[in-house]
C-alpha atoms as a PDB file:
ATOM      1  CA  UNK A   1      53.134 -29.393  43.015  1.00  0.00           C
ATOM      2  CA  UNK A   2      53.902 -26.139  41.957  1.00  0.00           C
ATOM      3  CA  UNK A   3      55.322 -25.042  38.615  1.00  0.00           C
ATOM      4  CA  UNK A   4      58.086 -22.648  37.877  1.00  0.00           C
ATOM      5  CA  UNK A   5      58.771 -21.801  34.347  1.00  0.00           C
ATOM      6  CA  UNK A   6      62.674 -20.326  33.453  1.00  0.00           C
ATOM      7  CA  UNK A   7      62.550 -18.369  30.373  1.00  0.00           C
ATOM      8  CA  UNK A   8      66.692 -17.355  29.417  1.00  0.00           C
ATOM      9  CA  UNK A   9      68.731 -17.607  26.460  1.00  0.00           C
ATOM     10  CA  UNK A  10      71.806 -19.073  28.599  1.00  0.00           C
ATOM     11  CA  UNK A  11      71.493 -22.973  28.557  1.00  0.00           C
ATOM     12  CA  UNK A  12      73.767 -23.222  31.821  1.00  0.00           C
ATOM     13  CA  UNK A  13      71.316 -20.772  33.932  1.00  0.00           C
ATOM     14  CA  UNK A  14      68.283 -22.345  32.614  1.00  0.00           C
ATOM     15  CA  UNK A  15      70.005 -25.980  33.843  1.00  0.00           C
ATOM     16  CA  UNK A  16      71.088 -24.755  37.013  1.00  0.00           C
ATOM     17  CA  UNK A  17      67.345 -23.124  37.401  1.00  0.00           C
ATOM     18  CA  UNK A  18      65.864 -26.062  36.424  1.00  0.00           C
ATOM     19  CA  UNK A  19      67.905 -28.413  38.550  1.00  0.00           C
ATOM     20  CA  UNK A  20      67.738 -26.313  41.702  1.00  0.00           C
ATOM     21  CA  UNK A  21      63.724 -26.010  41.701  1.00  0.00           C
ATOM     22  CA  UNK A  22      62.990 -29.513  41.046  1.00  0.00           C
ATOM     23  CA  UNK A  23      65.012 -30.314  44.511  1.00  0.00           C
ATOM     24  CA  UNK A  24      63.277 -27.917  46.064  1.00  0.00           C
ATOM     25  CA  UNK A  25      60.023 -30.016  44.902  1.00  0.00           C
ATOM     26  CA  UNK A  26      58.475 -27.611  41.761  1.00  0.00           C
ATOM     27  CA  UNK A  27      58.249 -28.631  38.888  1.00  0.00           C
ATOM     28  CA  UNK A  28      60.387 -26.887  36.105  1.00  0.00           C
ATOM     29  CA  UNK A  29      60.499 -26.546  32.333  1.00  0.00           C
ATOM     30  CA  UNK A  30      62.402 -24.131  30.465  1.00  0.00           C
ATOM     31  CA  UNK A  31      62.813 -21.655  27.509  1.00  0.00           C
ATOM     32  CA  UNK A  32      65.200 -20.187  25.389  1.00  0.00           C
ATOM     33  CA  UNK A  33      63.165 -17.250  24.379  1.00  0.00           C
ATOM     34  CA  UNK A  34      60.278 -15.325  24.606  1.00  0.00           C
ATOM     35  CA  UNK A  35      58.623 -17.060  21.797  1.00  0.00           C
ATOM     36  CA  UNK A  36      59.519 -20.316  22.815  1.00  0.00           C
ATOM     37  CA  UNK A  37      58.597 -19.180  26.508  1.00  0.00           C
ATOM     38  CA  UNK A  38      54.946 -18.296  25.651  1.00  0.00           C
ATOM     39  CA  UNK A  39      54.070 -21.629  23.856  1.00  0.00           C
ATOM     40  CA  UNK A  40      55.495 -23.645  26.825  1.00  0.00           C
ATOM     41  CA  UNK A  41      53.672 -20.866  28.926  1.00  0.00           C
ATOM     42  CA  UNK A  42      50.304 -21.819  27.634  1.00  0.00           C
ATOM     43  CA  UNK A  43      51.307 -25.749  27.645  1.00  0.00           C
ATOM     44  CA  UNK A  44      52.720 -25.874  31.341  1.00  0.00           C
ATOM     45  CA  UNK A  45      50.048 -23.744  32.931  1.00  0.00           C
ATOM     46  CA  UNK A  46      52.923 -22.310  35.545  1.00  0.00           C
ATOM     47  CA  UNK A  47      52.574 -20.434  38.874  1.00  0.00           C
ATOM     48  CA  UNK A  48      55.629 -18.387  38.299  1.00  0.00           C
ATOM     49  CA  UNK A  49      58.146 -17.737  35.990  1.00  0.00           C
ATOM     50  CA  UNK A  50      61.700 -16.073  35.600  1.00  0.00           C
ATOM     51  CA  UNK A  51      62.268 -14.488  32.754  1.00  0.00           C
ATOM     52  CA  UNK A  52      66.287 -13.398  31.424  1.00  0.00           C
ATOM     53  CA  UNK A  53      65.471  -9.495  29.650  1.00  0.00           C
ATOM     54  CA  UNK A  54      67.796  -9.635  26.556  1.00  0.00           C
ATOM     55  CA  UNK A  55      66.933 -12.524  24.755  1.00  0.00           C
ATOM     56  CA  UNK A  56      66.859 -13.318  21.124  1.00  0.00           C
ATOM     57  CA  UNK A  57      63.327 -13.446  18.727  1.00  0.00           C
ATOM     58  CA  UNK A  58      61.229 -12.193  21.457  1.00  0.00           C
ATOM     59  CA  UNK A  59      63.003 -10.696  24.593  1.00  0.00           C
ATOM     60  CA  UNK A  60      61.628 -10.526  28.238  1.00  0.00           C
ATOM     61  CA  UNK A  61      60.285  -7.439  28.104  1.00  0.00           C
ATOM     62  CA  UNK A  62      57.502  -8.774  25.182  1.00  0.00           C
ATOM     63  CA  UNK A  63      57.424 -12.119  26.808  1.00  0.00           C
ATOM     64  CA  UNK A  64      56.120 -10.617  30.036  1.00  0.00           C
ATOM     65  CA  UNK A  65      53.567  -7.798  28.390  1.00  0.00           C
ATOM     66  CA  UNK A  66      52.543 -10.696  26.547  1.00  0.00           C
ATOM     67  CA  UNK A  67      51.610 -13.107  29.250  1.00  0.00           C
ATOM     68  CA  UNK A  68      50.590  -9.843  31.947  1.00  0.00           C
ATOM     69  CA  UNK A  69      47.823  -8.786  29.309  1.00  0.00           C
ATOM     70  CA  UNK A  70      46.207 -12.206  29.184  1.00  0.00           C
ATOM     71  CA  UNK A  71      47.166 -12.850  32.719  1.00  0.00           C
ATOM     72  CA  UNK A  72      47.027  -9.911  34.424  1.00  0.00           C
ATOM     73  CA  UNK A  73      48.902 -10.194  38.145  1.00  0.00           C
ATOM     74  CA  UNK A  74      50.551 -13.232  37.191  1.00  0.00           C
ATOM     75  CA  UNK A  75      53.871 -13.832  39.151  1.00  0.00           C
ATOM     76  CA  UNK A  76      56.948 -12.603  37.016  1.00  0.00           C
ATOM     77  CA  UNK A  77      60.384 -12.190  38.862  1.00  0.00           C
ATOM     78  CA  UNK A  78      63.074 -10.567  35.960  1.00  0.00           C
ATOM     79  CA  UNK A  79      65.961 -12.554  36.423  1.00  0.00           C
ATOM     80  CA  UNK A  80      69.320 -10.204  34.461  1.00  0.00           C
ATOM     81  CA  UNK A  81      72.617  -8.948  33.782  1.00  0.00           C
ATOM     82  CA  UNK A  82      71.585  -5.724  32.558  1.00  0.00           C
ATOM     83  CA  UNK A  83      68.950  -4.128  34.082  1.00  0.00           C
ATOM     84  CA  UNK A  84      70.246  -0.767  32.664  1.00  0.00           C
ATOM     85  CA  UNK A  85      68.602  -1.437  29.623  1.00  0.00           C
ATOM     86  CA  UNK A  86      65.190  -1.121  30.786  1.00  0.00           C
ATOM     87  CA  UNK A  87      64.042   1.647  33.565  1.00  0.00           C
ATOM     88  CA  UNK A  88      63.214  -0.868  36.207  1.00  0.00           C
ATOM     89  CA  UNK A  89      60.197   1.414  37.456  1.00  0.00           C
ATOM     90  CA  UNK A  90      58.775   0.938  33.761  1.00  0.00           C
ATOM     91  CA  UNK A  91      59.522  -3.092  34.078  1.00  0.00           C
ATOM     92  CA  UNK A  92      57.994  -2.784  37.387  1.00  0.00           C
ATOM     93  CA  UNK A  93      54.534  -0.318  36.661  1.00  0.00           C
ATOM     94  CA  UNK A  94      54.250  -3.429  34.091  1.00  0.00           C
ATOM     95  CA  UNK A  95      53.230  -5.587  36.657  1.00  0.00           C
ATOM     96  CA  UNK A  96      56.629  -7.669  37.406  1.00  0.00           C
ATOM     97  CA  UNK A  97      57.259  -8.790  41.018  1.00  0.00           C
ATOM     98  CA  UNK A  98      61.021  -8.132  41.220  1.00  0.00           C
ATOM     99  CA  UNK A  99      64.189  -7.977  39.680  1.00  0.00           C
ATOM    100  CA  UNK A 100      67.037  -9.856  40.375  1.00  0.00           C
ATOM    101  CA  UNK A 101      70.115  -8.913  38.965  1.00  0.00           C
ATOM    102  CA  UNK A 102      72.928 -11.629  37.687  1.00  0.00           C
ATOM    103  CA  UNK A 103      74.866 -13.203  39.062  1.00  0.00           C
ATOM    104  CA  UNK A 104      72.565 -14.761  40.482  1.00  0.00           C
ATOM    105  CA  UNK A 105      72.147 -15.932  44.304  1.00  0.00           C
ATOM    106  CA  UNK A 106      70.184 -19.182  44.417  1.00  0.00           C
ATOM    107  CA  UNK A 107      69.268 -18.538  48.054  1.00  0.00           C
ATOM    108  CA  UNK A 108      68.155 -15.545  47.636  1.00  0.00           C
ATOM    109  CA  UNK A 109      66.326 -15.967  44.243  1.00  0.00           C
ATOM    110  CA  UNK A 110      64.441 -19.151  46.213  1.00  0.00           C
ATOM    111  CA  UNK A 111      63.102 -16.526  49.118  1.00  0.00           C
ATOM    112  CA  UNK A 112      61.756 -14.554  46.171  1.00  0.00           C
ATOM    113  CA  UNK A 113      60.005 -17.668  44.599  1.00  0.00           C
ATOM    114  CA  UNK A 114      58.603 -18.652  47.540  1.00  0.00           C
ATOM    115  CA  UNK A 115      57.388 -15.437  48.446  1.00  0.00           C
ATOM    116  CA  UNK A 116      55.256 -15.076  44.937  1.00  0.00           C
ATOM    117  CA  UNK A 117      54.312 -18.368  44.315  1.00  0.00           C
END
């Protein structure tokens, strides 16, 4: 089975995340921030994860430079509401599959996952 890990300071995406993957058959666990995101990260073992950008203690952005150097190519899809607060070419050049901006389309977001899983 594979494992998707959600990463997002909003309780009611990482629910709906959570709860949509595990009918699609993955298996899910989630995180409220970066910091939270990388012990559960190194716990979990995932094959993916969607990371929210703005996020208290330790935001996206550091969550995924974090987990790229240690695992470089690993599958990161930026799931956000304000992608004008990053250059996405910068969040991109770091490695990060895609970027999917809020609100978010389940359907769509699952093509993604599939594709990079």
């Amino acid at each position: 089975m594979k494992k998707i890990l959600v990463v997002d300071d909003e309780h009611d995406i990482r629910e709906i995340l959570e709860e949509f993957f595990t009918l699609k058959g993955y298996s899910v666990k989630t995180a409220e921030n970066g910091e939270t995101g990388l012990e559960v990260f190194n716990d979990f073992a995932p094959d993916l994860a969607l990371v929210d950008l703005l996020m208290p203690i330790m935001n996206g952005f550091q969550f995924t430079k974090a987990v790229l150097k240690k695992h470089p190519g690993f599958p990161i899809i930026i799931i956000t509401g304000y992608s004008k607060e990053y250059n996405q070419k910068d969040i991109l050049g770091m490695g990060v599959r895609e970027i999917i901006k809020k609100p978010l389309q389940l359907d769509k977001l699952s093509e993604v996952v599939e594709k990079n899983i």
